[in-house]
C-alpha atoms as a PDB file:
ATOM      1  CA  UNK A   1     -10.265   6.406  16.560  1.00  0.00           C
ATOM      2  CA  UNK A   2     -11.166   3.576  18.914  1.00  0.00           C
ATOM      3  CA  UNK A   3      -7.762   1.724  20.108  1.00  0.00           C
ATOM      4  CA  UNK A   4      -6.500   1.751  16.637  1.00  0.00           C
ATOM      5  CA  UNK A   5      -2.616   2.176  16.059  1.00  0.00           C
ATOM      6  CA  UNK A   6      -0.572   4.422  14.297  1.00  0.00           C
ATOM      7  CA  UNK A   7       2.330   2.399  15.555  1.00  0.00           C
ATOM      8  CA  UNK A   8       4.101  -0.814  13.746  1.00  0.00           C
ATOM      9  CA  UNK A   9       7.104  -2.573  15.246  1.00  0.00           C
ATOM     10  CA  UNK A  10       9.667  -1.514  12.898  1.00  0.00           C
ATOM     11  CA  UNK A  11      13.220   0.879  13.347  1.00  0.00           C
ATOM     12  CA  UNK A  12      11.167   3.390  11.318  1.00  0.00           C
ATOM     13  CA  UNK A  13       8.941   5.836  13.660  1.00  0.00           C
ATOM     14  CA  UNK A  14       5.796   6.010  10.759  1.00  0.00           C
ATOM     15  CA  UNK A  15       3.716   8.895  12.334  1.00  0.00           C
ATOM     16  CA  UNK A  16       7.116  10.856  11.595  1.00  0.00           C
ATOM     17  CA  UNK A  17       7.623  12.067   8.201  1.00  0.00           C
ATOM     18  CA  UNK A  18      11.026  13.012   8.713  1.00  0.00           C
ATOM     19  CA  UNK A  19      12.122   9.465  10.252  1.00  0.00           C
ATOM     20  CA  UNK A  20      10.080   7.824   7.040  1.00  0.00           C
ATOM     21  CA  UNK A  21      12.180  10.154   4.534  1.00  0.00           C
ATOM     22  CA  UNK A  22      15.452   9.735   6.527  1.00  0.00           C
ATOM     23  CA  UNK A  23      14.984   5.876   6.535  1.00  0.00           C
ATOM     24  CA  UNK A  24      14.492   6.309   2.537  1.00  0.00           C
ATOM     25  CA  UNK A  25      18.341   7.964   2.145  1.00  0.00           C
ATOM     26  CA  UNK A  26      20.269   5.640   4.037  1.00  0.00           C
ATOM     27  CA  UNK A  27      18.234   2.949   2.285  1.00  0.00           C
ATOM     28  CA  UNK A  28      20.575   0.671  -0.153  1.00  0.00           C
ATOM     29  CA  UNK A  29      18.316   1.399  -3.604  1.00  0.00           C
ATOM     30  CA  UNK A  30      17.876  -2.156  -5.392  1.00  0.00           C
ATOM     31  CA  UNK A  31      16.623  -3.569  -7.899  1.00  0.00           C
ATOM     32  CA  UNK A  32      15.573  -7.223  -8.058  1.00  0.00           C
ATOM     33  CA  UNK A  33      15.562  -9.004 -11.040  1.00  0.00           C
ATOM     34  CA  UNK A  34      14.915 -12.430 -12.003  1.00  0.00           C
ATOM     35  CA  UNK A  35      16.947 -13.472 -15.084  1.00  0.00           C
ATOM     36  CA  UNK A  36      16.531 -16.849 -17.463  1.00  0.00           C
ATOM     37  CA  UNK A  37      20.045 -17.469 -19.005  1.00  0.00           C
ATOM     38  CA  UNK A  38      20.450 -20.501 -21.610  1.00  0.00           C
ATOM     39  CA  UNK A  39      23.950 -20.841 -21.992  1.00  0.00           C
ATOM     40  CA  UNK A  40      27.200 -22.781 -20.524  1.00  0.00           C
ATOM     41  CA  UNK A  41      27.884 -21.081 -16.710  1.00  0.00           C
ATOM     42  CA  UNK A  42      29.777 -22.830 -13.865  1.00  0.00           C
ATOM     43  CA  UNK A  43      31.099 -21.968 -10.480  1.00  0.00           C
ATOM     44  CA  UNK A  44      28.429 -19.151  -9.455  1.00  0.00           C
ATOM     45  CA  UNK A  45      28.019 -19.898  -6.368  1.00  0.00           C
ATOM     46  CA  UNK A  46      27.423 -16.674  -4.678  1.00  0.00           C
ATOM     47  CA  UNK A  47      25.791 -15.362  -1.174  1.00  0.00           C
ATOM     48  CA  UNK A  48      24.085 -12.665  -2.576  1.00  0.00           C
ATOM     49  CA  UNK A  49      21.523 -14.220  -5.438  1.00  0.00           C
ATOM     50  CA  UNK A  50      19.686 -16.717  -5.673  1.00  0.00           C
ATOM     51  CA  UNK A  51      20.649 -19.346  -8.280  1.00  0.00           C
ATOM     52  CA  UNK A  52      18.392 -22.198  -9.960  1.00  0.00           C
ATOM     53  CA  UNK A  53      18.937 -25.062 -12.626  1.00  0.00           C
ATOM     54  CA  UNK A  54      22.171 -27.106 -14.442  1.00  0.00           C
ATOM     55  CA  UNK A  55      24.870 -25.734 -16.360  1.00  0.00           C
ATOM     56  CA  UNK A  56      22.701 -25.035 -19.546  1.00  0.00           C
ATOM     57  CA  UNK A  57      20.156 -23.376 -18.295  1.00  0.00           C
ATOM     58  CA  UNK A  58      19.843 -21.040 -15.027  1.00  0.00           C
ATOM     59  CA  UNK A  59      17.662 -18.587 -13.131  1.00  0.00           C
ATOM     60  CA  UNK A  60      18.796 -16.144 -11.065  1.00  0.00           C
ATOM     61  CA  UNK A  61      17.194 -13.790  -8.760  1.00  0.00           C
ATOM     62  CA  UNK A  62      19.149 -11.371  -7.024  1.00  0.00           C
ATOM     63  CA  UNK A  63      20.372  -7.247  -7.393  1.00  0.00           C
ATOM     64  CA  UNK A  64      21.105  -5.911 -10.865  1.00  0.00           C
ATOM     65  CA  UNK A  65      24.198  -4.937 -10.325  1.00  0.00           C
ATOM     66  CA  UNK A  66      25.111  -8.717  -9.346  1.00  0.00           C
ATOM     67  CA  UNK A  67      23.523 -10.250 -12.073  1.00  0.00           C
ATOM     68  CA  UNK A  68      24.954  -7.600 -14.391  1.00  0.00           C
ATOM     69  CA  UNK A  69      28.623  -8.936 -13.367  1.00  0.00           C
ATOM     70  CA  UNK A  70      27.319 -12.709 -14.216  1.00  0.00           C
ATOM     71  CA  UNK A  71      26.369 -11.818 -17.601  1.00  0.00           C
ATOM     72  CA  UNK A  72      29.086  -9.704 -18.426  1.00  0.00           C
ATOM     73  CA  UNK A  73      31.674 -12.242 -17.236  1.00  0.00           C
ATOM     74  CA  UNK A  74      30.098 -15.226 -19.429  1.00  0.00           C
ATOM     75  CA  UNK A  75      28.558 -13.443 -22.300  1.00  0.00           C
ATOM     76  CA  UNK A  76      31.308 -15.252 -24.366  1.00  0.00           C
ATOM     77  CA  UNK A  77      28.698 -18.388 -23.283  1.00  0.00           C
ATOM     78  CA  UNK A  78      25.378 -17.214 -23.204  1.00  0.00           C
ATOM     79  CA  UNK A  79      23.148 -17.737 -26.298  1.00  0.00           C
ATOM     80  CA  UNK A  80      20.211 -15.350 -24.928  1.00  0.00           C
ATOM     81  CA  UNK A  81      18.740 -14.452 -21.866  1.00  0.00           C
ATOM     82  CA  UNK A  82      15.666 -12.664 -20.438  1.00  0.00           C
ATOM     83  CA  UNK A  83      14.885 -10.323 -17.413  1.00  0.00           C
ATOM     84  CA  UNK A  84      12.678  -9.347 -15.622  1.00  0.00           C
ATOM     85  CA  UNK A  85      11.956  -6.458 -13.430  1.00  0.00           C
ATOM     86  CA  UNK A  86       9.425  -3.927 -11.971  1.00  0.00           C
ATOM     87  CA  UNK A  87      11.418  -0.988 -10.289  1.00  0.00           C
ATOM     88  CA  UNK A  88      15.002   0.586 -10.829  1.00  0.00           C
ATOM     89  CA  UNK A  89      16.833   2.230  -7.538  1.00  0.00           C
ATOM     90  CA  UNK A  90      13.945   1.169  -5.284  1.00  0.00           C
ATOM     91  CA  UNK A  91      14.477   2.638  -1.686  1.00  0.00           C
ATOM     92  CA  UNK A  92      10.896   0.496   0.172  1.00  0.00           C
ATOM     93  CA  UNK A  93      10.465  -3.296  -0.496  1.00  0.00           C
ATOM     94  CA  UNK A  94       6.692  -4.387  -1.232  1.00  0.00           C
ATOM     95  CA  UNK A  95       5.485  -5.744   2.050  1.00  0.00           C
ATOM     96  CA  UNK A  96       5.451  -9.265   2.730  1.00  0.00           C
ATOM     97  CA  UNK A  97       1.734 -10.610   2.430  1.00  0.00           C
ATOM     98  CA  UNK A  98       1.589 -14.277   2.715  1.00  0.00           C
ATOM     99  CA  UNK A  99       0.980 -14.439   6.536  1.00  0.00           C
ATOM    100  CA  UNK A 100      -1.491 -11.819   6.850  1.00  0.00           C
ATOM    101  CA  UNK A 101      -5.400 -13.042   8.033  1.00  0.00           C
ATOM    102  CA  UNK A 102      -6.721 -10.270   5.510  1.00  0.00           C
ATOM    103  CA  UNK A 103      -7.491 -10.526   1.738  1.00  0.00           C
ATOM    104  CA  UNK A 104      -5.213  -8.998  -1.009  1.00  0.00           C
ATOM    105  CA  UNK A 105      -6.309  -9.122  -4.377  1.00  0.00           C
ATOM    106  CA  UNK A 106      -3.895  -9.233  -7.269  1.00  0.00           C
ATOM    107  CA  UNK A 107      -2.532  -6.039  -8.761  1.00  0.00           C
ATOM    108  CA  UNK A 108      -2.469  -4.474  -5.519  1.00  0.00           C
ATOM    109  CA  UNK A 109       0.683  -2.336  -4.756  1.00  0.00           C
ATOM    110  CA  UNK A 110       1.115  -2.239  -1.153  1.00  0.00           C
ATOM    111  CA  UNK A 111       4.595  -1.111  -0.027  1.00  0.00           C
ATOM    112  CA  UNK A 112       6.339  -2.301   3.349  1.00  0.00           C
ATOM    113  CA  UNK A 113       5.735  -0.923   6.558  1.00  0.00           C
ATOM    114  CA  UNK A 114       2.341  -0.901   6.073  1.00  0.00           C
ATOM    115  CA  UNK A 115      -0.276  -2.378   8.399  1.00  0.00           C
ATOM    116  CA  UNK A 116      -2.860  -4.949   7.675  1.00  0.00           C
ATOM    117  CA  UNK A 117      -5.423  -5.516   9.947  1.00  0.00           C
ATOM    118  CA  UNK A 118      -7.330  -9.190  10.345  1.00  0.00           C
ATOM    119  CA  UNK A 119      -9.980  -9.335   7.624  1.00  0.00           C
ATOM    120  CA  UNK A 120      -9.107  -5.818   5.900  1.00  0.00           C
ATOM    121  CA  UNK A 121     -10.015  -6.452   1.944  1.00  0.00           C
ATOM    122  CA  UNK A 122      -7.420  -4.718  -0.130  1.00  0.00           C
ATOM    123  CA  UNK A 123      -8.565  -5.285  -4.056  1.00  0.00           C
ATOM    124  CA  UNK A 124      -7.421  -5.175  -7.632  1.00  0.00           C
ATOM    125  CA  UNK A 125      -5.174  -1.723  -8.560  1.00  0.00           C
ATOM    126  CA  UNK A 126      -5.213  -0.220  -5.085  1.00  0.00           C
ATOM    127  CA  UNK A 127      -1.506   1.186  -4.069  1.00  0.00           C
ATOM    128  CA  UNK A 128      -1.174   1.721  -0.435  1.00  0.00           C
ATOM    129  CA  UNK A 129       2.250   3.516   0.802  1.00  0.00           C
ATOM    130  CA  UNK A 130       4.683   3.342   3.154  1.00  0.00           C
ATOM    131  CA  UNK A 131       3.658   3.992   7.003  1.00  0.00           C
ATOM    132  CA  UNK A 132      -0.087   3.559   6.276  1.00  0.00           C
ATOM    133  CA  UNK A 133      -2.458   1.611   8.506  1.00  0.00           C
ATOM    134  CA  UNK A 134      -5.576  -0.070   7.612  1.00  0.00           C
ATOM    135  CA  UNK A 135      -7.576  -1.169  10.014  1.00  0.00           C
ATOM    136  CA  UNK A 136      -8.971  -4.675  10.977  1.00  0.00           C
ATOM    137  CA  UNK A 137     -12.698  -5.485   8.488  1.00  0.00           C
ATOM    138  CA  UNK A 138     -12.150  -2.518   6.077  1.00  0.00           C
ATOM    139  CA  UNK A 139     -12.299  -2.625   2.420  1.00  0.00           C
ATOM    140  CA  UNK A 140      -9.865  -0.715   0.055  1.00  0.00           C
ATOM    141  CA  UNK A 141     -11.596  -1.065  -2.888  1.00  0.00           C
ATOM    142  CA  UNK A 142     -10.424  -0.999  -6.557  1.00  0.00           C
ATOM    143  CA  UNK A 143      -8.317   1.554  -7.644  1.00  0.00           C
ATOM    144  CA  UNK A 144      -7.721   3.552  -4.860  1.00  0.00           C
ATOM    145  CA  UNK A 145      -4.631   5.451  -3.336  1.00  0.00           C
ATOM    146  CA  UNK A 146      -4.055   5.065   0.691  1.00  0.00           C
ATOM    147  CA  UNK A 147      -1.152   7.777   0.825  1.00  0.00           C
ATOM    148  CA  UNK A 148       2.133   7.896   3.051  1.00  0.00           C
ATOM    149  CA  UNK A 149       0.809   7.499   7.219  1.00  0.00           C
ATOM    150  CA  UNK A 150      -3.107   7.485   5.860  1.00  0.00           C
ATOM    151  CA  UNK A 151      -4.888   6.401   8.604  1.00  0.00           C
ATOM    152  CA  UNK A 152      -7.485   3.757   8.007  1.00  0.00           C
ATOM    153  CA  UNK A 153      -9.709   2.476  10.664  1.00  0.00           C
ATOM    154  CA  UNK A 154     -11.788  -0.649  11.367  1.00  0.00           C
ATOM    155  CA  UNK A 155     -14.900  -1.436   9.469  1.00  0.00           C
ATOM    156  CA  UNK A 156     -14.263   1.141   6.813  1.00  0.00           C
ATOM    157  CA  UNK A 157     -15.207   1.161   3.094  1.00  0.00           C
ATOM    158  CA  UNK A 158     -13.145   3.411   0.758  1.00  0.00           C
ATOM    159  CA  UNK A 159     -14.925   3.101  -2.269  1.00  0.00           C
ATOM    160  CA  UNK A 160     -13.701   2.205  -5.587  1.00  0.00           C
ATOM    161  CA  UNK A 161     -11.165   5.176  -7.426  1.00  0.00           C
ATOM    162  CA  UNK A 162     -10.520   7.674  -3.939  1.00  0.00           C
ATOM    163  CA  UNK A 163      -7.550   9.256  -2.924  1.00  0.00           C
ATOM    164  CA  UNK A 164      -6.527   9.647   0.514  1.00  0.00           C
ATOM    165  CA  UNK A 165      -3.788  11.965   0.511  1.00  0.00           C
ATOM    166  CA  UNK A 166      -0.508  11.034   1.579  1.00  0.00           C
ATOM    167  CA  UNK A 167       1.874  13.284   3.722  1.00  0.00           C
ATOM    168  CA  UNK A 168       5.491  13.056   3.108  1.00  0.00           C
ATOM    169  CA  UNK A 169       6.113  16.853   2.493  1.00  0.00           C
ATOM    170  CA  UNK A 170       5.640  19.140   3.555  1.00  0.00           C
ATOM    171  CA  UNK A 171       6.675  16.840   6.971  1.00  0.00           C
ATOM    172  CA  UNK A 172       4.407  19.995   9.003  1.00  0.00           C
ATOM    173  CA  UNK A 173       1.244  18.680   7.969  1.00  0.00           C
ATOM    174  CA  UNK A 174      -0.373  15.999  10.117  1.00  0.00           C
ATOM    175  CA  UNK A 175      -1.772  12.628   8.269  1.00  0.00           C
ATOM    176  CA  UNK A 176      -4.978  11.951   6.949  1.00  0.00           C
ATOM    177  CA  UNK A 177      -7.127   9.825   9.837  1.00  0.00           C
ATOM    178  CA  UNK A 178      -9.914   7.787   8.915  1.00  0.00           C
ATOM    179  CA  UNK A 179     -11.922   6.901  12.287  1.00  0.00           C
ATOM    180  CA  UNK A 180     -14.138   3.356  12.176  1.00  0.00           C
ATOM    181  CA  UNK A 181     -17.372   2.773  10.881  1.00  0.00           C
ATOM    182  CA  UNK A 182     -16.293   5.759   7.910  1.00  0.00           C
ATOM    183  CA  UNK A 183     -18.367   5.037   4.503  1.00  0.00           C
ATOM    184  CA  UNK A 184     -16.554   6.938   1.509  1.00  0.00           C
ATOM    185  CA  UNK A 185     -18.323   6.785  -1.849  1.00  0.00           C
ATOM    186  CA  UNK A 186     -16.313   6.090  -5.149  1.00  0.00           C
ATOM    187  CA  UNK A 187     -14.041   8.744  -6.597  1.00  0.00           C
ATOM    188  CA  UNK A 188     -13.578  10.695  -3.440  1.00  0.00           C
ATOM    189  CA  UNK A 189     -10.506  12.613  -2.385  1.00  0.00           C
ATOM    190  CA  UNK A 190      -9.541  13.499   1.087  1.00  0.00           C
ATOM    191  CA  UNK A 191      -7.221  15.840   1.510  1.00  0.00           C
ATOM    192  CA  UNK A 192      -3.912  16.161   3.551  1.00  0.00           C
ATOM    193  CA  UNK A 193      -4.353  16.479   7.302  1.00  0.00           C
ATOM    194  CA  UNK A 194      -8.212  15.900   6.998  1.00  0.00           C
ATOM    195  CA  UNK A 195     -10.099  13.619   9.964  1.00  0.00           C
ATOM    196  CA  UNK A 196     -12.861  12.038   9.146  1.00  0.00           C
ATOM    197  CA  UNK A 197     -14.961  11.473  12.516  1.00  0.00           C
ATOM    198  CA  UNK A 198     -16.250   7.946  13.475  1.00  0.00           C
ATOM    199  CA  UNK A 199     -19.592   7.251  11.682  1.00  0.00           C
ATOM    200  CA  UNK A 200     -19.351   9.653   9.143  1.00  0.00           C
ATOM    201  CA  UNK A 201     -20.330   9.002   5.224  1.00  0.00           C
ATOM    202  CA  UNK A 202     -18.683  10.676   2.443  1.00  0.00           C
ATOM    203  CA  UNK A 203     -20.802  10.980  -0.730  1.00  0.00           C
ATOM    204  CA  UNK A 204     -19.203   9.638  -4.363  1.00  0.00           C
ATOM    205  CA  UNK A 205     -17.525  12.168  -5.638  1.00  0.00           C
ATOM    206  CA  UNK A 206     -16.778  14.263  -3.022  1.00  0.00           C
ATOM    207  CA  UNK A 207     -13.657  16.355  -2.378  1.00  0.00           C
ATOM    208  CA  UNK A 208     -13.062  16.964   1.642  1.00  0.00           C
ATOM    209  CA  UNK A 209     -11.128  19.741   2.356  1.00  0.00           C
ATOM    210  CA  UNK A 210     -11.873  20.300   6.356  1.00  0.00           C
ATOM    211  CA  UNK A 211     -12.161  17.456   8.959  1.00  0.00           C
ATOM    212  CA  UNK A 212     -15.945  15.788   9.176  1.00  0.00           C
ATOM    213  CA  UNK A 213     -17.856  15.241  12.533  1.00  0.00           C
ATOM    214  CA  UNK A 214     -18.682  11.877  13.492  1.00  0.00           C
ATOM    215  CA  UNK A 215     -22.020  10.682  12.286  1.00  0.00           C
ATOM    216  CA  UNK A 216     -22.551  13.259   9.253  1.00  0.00           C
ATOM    217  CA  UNK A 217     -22.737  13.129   6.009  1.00  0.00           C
ATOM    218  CA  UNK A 218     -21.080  15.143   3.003  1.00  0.00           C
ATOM    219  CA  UNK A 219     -21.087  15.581  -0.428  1.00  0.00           C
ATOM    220  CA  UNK A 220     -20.090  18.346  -2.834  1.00  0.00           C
ATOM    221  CA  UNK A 221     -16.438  19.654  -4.035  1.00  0.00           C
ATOM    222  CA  UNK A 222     -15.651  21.278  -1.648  1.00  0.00           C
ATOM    223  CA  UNK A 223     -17.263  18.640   0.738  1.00  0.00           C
ATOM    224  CA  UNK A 224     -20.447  20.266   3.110  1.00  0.00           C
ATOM    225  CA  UNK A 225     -22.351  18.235   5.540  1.00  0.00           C
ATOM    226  CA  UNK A 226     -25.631  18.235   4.334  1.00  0.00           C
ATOM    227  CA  UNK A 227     -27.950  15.880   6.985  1.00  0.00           C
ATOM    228  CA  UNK A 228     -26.878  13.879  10.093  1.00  0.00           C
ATOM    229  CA  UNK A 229     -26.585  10.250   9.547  1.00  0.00           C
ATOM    230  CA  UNK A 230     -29.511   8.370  10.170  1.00  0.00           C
ATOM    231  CA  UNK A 231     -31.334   5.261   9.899  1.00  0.00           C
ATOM    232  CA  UNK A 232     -31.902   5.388   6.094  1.00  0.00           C
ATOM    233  CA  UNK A 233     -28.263   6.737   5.599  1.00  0.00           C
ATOM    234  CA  UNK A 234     -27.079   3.956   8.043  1.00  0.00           C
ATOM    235  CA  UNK A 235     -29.106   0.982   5.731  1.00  0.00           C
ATOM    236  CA  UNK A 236     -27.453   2.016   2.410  1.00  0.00           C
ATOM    237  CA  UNK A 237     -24.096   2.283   3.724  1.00  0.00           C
ATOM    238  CA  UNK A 238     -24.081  -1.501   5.584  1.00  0.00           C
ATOM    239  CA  UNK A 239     -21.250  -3.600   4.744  1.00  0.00           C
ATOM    240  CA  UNK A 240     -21.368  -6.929   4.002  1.00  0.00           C
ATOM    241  CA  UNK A 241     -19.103  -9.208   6.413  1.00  0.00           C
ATOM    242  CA  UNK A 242     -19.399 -12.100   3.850  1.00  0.00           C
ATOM    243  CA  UNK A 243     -17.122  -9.864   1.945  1.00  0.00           C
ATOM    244  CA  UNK A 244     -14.592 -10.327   4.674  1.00  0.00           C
ATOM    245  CA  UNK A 245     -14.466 -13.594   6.021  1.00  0.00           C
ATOM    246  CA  UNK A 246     -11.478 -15.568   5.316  1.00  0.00           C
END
């Protein structure tokens, strides 16, 4: 797949399943809350949270099980409070997006150790997991699931509602890769330990259950090449680098 790599600077080794699942153990499981408190509170200064306002009104951001201890020890002096939260016992952090050169659309899901290449387009409702790469000018279009280590290369277009199968367990099975210049139409699934050649289109629809040659096309459930890619083929499937540019 070109130069692209399956390797991110992190402790975690993510072509390994078992390193990814090991790392997910010894994680400490979290979760962050943010909490609005009108009420009387003093003296909370503390290392671990994150604490905002005056004495009648604060917001703090920090573990549940921190926060649980400040409103338990002043509930005498809170009137009300509010939290909020999106996960309970959560072993992988959402990756850190604001410095990447790529374009993430809210309501994406996209879980850390993950990696974002320059002007990759991830949009609205796609969840991307742990150890997967996308690769630098490809679009992950609405809706779709990049799975644990999925393999996405450059100038790709995974079309609106596909699955690329992750691969956790069983930790035998080898990750789905994605070489450049891949087309998938909407509402395709590609199955674990499935490589999809450089070139190659996948028609809407589709379910791939072997590995596709570079420069075919396929359509069908189960997926069958039915022409090589050609000139025609090559003109619908163009992608649009105004789409990209940042």
């Amino acid at each position: 797949m070109g130069s692209q790599s399956t390797k991110i600077k992190t402790e975690i080794d993510l072509t390994s399943a078992e390193s990814i699942a090991r790392s997910i153990k010894k994680a400490k499981k979290s979760t962050p809350v943010k909490v609005y408190i009108q009420g009387y509170l003093a003296n909370l200064d503390s290392n671990d949270l994150l604490i905002f306002g005056n004495d009648q009104f604060r917001i703090i951001i920090g573990d549940y099980t921190e926060v649980k201890k400040i409103l338990d020890e002043n509930q005498n002096f809170i009137s009300h409070f509010h939290i909020e939260y999106d996960r309970r016992n959560s072993a992988i952090p959402l990756l850190e997006t604001l410095e990447l050169q790529a374009r993430i659309e809210p309501g994406s899901i996209i879980r850390d150790s993950v990696a974002i290449g320059k002007n990759a387009v991830i949009m609205m409702g796609a969840v991307i997991n742990v150890g997967a790469v996308i690769g630098e000018n490809s679009m992950i279009d609405m809706n779709c699931v990049i799975g644990a280590r999925g393999i996405i290369g450059r100038n790709v277009h995974v079309g609106a509602g596909t699955v690329i199968a992750g691969v956790l367990e069983p930790p035998s099975i080898k990750p789905v890769i994605i070489e450049d210049n891949v087309f998938i139409g909407a509402n395709s699934v590609v199955l674990e330990g499935i490589q999809v050649g450089e070139g190659a289109v996948i028609a809407a629809g589709s379910v791939v259950t072997r590995d596709v040659p570079p420069n075919t096309v396929v359509a069908g459930m189960p997926a069958k090449i039915i022409k090589v890619k050609d000139e025609r083929t090559q003109d619908k499937v163009k992608l649009l680098e105004d789409l990209r540019g940042l």
